[in-house]
Protein backbone atom coordinates (compact mmCIF):
# COMPACT_ATOMS: atom_id res chain seq x y z
CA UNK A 1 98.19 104.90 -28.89
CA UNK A 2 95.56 102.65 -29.89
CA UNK A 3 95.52 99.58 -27.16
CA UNK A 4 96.32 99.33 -23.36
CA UNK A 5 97.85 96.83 -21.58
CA UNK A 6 99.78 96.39 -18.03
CA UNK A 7 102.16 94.02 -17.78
CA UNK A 8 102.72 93.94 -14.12
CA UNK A 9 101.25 96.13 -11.83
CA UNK A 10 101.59 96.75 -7.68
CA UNK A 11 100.62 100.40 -7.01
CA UNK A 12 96.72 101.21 -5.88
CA UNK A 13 95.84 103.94 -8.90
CA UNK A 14 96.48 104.10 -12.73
CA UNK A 15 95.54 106.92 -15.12
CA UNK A 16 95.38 105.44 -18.35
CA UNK A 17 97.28 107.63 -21.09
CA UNK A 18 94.93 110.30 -23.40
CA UNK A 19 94.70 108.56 -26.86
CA UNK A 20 94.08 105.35 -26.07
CA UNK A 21 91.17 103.59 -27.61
CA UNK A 22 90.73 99.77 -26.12
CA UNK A 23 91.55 98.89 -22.92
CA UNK A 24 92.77 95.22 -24.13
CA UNK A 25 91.52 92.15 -23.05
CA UNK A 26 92.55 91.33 -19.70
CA UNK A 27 94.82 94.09 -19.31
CA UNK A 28 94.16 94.29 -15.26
CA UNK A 29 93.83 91.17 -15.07
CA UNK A 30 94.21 89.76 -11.36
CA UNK A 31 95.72 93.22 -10.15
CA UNK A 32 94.98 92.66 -6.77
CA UNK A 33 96.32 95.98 -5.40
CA UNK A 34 94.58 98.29 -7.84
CA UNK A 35 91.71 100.36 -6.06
CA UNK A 36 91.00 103.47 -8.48
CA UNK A 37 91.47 103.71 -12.24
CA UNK A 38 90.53 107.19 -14.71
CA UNK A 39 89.92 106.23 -17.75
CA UNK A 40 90.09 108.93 -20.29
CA UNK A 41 87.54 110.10 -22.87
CA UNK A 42 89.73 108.50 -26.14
CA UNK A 43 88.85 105.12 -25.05
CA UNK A 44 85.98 103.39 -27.04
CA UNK A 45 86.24 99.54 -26.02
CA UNK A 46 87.05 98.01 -22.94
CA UNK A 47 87.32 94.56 -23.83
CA UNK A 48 86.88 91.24 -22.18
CA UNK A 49 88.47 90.53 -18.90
CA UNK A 50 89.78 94.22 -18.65
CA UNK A 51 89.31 94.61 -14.69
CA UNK A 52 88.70 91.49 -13.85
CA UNK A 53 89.62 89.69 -10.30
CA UNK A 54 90.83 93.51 -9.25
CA UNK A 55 89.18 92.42 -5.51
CA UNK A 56 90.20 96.24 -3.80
CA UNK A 57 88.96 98.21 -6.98
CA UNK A 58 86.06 100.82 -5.63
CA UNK A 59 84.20 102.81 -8.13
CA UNK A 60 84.88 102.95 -11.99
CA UNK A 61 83.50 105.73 -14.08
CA UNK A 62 82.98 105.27 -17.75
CA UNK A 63 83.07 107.62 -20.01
CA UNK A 64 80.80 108.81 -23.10
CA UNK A 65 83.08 107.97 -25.62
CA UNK A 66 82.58 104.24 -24.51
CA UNK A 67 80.77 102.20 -26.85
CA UNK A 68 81.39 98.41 -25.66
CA UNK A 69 81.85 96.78 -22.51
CA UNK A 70 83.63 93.34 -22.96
CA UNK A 71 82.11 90.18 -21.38
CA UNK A 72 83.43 89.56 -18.12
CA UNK A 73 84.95 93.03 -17.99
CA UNK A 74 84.52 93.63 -13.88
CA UNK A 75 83.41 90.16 -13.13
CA UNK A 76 84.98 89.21 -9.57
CA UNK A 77 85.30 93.31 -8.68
CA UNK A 78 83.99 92.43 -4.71
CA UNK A 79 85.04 96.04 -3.66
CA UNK A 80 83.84 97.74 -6.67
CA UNK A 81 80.33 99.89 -4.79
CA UNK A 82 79.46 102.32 -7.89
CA UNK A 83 79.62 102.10 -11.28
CA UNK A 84 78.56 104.90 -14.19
CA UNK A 85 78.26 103.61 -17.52
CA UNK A 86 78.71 105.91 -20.35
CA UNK A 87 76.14 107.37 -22.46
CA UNK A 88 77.30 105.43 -25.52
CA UNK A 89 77.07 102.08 -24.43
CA UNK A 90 75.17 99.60 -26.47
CA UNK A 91 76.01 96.24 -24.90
CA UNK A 92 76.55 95.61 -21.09
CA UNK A 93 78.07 91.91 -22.24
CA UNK A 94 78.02 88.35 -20.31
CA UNK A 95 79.22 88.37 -16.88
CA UNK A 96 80.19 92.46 -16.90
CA UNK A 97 79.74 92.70 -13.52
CA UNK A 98 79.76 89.29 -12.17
CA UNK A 99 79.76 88.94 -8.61
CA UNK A 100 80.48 92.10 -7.87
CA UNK A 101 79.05 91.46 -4.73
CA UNK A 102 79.38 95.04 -2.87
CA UNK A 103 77.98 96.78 -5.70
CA UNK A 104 75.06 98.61 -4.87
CA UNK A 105 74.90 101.55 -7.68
CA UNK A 106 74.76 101.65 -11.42
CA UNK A 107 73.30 104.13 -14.14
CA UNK A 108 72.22 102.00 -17.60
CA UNK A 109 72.21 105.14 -19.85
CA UNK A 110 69.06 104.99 -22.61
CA UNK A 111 71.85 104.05 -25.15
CA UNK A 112 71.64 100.42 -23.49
CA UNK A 113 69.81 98.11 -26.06
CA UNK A 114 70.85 94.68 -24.16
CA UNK A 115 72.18 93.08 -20.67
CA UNK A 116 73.64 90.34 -21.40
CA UNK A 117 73.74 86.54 -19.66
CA UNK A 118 74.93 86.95 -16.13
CA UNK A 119 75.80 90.74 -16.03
CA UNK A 120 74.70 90.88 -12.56
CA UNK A 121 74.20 87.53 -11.28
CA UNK A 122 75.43 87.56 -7.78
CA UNK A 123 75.53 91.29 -7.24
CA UNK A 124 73.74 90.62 -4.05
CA UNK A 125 73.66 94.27 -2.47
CA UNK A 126 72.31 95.84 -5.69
CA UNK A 127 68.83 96.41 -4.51
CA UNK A 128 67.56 99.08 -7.13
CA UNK A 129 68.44 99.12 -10.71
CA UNK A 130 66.71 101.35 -13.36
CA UNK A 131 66.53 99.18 -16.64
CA UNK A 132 66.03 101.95 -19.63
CA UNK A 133 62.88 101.48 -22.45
CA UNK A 134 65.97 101.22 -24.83
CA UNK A 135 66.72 97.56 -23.45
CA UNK A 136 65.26 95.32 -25.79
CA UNK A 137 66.51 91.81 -23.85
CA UNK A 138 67.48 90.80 -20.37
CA UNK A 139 69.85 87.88 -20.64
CA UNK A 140 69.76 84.69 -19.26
CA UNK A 141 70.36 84.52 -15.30
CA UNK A 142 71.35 88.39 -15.88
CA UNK A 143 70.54 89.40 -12.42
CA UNK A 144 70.37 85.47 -10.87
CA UNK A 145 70.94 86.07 -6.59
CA UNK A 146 70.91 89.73 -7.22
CA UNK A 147 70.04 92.18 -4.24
CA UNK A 148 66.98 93.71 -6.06
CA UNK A 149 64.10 94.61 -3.85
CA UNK A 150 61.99 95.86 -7.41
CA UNK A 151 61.98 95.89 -10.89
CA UNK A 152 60.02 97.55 -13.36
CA UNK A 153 60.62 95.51 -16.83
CA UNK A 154 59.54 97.81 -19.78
CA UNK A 155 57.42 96.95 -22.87
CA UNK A 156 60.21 97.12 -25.18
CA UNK A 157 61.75 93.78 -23.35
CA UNK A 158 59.95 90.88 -25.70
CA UNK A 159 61.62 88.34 -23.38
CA UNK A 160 62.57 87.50 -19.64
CA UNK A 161 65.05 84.51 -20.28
CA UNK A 162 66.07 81.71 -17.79
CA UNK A 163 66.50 82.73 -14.56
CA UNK A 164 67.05 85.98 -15.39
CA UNK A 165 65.64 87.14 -11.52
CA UNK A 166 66.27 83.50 -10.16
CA UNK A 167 67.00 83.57 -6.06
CA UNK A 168 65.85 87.61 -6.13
CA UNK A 169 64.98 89.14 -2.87
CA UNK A 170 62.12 90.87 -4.83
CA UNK A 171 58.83 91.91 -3.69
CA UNK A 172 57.09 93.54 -6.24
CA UNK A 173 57.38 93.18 -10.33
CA UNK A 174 55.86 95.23 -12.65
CA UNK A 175 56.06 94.06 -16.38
CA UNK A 176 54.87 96.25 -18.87
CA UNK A 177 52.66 95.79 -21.97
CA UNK A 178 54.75 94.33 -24.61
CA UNK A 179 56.39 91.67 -22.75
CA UNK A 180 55.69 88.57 -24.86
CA UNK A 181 57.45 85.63 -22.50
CA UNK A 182 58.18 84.99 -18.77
CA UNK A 183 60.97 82.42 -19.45
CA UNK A 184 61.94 79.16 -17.43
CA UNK A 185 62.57 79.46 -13.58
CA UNK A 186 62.51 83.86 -14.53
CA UNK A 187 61.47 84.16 -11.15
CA UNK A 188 62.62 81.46 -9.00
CA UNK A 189 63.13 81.04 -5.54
CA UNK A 190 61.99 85.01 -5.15
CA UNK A 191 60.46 83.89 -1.54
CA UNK A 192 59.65 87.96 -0.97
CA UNK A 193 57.73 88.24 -3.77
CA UNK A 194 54.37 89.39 -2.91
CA UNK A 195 52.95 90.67 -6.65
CA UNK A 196 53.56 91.01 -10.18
CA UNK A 197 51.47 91.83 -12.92
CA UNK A 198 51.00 89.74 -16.03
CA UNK A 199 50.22 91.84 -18.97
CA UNK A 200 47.67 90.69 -21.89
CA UNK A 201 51.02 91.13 -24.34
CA UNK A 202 52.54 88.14 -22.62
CA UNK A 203 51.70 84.66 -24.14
CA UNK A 204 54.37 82.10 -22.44
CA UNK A 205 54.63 81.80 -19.03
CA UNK A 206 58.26 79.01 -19.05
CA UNK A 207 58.68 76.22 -16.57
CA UNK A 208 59.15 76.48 -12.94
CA UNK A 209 58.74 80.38 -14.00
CA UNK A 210 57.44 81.58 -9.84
CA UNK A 211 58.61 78.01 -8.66
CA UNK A 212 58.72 78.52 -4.86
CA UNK A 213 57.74 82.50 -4.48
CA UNK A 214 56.15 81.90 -1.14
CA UNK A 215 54.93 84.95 -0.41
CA UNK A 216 53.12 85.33 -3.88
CA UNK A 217 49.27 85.97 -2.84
CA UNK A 218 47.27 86.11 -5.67
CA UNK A 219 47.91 86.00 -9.77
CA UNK A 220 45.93 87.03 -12.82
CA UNK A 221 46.77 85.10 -15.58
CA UNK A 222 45.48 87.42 -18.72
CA UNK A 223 43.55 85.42 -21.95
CA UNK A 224 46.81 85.57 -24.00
CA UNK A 225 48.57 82.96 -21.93
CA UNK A 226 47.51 79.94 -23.74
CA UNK A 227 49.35 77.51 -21.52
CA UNK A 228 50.28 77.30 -17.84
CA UNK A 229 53.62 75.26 -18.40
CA UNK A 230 55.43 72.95 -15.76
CA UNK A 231 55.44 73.18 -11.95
CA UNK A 232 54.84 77.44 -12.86
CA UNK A 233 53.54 78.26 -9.67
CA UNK A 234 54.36 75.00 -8.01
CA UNK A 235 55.30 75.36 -3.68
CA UNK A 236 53.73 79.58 -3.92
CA UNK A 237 52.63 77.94 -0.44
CA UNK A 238 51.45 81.21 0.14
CA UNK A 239 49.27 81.75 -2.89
CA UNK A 240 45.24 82.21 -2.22
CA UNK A 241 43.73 82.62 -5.38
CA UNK A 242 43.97 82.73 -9.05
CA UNK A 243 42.12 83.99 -11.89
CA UNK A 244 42.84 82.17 -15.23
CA UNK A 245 41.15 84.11 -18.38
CA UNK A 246 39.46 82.67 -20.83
CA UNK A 247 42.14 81.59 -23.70
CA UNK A 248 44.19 79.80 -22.11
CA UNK A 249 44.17 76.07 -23.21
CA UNK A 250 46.18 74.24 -20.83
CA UNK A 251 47.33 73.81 -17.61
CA UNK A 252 50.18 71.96 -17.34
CA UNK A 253 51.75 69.36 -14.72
CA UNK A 254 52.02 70.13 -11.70
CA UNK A 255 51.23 74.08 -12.66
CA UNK A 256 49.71 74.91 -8.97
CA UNK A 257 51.40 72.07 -7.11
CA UNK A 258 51.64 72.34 -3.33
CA UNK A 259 50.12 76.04 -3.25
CA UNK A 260 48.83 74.69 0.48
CA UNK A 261 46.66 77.43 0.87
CA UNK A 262 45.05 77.89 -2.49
CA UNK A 263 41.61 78.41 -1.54
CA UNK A 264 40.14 79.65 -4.79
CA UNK A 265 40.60 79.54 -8.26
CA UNK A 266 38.85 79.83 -11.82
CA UNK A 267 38.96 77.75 -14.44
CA UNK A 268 37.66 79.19 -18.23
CA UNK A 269 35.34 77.44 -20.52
CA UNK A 270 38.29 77.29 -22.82
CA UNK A 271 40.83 74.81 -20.82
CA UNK A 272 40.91 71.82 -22.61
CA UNK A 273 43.99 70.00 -20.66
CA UNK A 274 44.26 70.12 -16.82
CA UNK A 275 47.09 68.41 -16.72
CA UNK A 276 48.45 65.71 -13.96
CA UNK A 277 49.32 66.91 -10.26
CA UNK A 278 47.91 70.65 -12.09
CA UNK A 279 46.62 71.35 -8.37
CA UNK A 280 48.19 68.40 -6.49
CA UNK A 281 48.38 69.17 -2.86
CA UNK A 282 46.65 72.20 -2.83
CA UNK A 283 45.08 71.39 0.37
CA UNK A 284 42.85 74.57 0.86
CA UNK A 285 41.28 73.78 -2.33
CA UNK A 286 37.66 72.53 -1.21
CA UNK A 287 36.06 72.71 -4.42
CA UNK A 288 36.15 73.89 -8.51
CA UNK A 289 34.13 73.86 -11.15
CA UNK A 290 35.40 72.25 -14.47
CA UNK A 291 33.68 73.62 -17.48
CA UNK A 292 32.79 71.13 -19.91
CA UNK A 293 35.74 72.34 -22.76
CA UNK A 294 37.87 70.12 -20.42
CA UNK A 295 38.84 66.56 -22.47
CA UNK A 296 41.74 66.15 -20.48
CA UNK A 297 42.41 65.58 -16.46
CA UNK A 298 45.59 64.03 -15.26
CA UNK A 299 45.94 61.78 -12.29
CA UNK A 300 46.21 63.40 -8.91
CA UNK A 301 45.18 66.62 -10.83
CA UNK A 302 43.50 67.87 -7.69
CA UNK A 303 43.72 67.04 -3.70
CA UNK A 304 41.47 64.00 -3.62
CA UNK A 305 39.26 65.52 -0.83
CA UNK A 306 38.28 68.80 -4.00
CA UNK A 307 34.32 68.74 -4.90
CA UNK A 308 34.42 68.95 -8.61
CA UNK A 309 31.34 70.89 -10.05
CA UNK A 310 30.13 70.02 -12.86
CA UNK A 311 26.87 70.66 -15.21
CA UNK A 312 26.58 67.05 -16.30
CA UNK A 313 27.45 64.83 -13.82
CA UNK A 314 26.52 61.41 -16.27
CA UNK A 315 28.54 63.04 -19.11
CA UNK A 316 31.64 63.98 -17.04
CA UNK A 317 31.48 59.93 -15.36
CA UNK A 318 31.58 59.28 -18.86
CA UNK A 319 34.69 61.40 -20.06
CA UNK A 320 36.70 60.86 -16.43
CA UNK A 321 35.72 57.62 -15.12
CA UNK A 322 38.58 56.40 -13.46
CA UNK A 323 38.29 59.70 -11.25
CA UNK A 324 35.04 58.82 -9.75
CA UNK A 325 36.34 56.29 -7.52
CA UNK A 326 38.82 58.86 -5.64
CA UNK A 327 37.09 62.06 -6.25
CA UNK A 328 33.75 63.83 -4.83
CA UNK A 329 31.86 64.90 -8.20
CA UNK A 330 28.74 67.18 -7.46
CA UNK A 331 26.20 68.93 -10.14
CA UNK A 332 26.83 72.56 -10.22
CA UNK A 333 23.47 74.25 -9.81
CA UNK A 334 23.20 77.85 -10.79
CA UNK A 335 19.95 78.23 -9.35
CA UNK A 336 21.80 78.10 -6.12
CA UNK A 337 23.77 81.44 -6.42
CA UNK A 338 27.03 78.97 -5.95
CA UNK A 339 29.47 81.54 -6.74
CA UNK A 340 31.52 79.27 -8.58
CA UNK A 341 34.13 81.99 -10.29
CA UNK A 342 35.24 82.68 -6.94
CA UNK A 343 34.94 79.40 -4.53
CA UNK A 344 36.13 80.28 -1.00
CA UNK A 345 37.45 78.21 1.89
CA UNK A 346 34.76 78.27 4.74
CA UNK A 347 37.01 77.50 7.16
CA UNK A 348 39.54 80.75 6.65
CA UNK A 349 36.73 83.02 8.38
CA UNK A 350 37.16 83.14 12.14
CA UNK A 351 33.42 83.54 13.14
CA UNK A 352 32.48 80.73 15.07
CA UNK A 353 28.84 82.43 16.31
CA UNK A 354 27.95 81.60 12.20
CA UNK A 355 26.92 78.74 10.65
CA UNK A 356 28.69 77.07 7.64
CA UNK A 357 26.30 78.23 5.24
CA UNK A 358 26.54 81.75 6.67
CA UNK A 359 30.31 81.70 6.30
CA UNK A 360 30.13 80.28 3.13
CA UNK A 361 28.20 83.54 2.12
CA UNK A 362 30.72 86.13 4.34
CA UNK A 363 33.48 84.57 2.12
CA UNK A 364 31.58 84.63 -0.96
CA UNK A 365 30.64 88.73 -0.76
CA UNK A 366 34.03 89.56 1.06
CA UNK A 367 35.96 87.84 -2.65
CA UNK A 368 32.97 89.47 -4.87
CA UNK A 369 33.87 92.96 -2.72
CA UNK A 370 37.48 92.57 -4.02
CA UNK A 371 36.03 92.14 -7.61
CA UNK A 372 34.23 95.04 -7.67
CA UNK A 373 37.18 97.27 -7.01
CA UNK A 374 39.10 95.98 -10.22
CA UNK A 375 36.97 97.08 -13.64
CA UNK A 376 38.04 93.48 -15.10
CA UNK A 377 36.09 91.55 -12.83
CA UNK A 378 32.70 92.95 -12.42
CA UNK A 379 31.41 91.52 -14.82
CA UNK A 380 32.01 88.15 -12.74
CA UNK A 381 29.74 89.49 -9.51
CA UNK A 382 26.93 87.44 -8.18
CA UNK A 383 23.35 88.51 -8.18
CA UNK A 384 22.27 88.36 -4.51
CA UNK A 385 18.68 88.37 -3.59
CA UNK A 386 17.78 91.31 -1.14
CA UNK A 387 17.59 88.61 1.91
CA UNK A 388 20.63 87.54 1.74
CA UNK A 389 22.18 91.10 1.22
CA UNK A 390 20.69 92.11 4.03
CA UNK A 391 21.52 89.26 6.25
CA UNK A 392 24.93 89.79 4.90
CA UNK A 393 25.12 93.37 6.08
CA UNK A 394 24.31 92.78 9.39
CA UNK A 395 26.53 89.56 9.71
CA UNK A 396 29.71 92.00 8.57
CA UNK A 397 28.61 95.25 10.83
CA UNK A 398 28.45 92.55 13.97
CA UNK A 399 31.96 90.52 12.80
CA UNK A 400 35.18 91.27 14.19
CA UNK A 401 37.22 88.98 12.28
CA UNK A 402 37.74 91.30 9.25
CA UNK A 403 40.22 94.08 9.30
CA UNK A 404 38.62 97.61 9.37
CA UNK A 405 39.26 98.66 5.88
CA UNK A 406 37.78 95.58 4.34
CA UNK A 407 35.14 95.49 6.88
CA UNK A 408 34.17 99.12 6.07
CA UNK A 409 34.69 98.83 2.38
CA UNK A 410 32.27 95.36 2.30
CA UNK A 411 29.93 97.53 4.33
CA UNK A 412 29.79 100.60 1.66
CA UNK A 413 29.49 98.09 -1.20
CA UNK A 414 26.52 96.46 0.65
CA UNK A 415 24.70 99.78 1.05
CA UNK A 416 25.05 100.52 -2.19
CA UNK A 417 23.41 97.37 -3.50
CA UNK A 418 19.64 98.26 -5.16
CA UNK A 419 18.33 95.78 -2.78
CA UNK A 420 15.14 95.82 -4.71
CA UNK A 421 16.79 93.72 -7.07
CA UNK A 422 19.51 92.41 -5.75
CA UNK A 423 22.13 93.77 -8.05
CA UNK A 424 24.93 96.16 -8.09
């Protein structure tokens, strides 16, 4: 018996017959009464449509001897809670499981190379899924208004396609090395999301890619990424700062857009294009330093009240002069100690007893504190003179705006300073 195919069906259970091989396209096609179904271990290929619209089916069990699961093959399966795929699969095809929105368990065996476009788009109480080193691609919108809380893509993924995590209730992302592109509007809408990690194998970050994650906090954008596309990060109202590597070229429109309480952010000496409305409405955004690779700004790049640093004020009048008019342009001078990798937002430090400048300096070592815990960034400390760390010091031990971990961690950094020289 090679194929399998019900003609009409009104009971609750069905054990398909030993010996078959395909469980035909569409065979249970709208069987609304159907709640269980054993599937034997002679069936290779359950093709397209097999299950679905079966509303009262519970749990399906697939065995080993499955190789192929047929686009569409559970799609519309709202009772259908746990699902064990087979050992042999290759494919989990387009739409497999399809709003199967009750399902909150299934095991993707290592055999799984790809997940096709939709698999698990609106599966909206599947909150953990375990997505095997095997799987080479994640399709388009594959798990689009998904329940999933995490996700850990591995290196051997080379792409996250459209929307492929669009309207997730995620709050963490971890992408492994390998990952070449974060696709268009990959993330979405993911309001929960609070971090992910860019790897240096990723080069493309797509359009409207973390569009609207409003509880995003900070990102690390790694020297591979070349170019910041379209409205990326755009409405991450949430987002504070952002560390851009040197390599990338471009930022493009409206890349930062409305990311109201952006307070700092670093731009490399190899941007060439800041693109316009790049930083539009970032309102928290007192000042940046361009670095003179910049040829290109757009209009309404940044919130017209931004002080734009710059080491040759004449020069940059000369390359941008239809900004001068709206925009406060100021010499960056090093022999300040402006910490100018890390520019901070006065304001967000509740410590009224301090003046501006003092704040200014609070903010300042409290970001450069942060730095020194992550190996990457040292290298960007300031070099404090020994009054100042001192003054410092006693400033933090006396404020009680700062949480006690950062407070005590600031302090231990501090002390550690050779205040001889002012260094770490």
């Amino acid at each position: 018996m090679a194929g399998f195919r019900l003609n009409e069906f009104n009971g609750t259970s069905v054990k398909i017959p030993d010996g078959v091989t395909i469980i035909e396209t569409a065979a249970f096609y709208r069987c609304e009464s159907l709640i269980s179904v054993d599937i034997p271990d002679s069936v290779q290929v359950i093709e397209d449509s097999a299950f679905k619209d079966c509303p009262r089916l519970k749990s399906v069990n697939i065995p080993d001897s499955v190789t192929e699961i047929g686009s569409a093959a559970f799609d519309g399966c709202t009772s259908l809670t746990n699902v064990v795929v087979g050992n042999q699969v290759k494919n989990i095809a387009a739409s497999a499981f399809l709003e199967c929105s009750n399902l909150v368990s299934i095991v993707i065996p290592k055999s799984v190379t790809s997940i096709g476009h939709q698999a698990f788009r609106g599966c909206s109480k599947l909150a953990h899924v375990n997505i095997p080193e095997s799987v080479t691609s994640i399709g388009r919108m594959a798990f689009y208004d998904a329940g999933l809380e995490t996700v850990a893509v591995p290196g051997s993924v080379k792409s996250i396609e459209y929307g492929a995590f669009y309207g997730t209730p995620l709050e963490t992302v971890y992408i492994d090395y390998g990952v070449t592109s974060i696709g268009h509007q990959a993330f979405r809408g993911c309001s929960k999301l609070t971090h992910v990690n860019i790897p240096k194998s990723v080069t493309s970050i797509g359009q409207y890619a973390f569009y609207g994650c409003t509880s995003l906090r900070s990102v690390d954008i790694p020297e591979s990424v070349t170019k910041i596309s379209h409205a990326a990060f755009e409405g991450c109202t949430n987002l504070r700062s952002v560390v851009i590597r040197k390599g990338t070229k471009t930022i493009a429109q409206s890349a930062f857009s409305d990311c109201t309480n952006l307070s700092a952010v670093t731009i490399p000496n190899s941007v060439k294009n800041i693109e316009r409305f790049a930083f539009h409405g970032c309102t928290s955004l007192k000042s940046v330093v361009i670095p003179d690779s910049v040829t290109e700004i757009g209009d309404f790049a940044f919130f017209y009240q931004c002080t734009l640093y710059v080491n040759d004020v004449d020069e940059f009048a000369r390359k941008f002069e239809d900004l001068l008019p709206n925009m406060p342009i100021k010499k960056f001078d090093r022999r300040e100690n402006q910490l100018q990798t890390y520019i901070h937002r006065p304001s967000a430090i509740n410590t009224a007893q301090y003046t501006e400048n003092q704040k200014h300096w609070i903010g300042t070592f409290m970001l450069a504190a942060y730095a020194a815990s992550q190996p990457r960034m040292q290298h960007r400390l300031p070099k404090l003179p020994k009054e100042l760390v001192l003054m410092i010091l006693e400033m933090i031990k006396r404020a009680d705006a700062f949480t006690s971990p950062t407070k005590t961690q600031s302090i231990h950094m501090l002390e550690d300073i050779d205040t001889d020289s002012g260094h770490y």
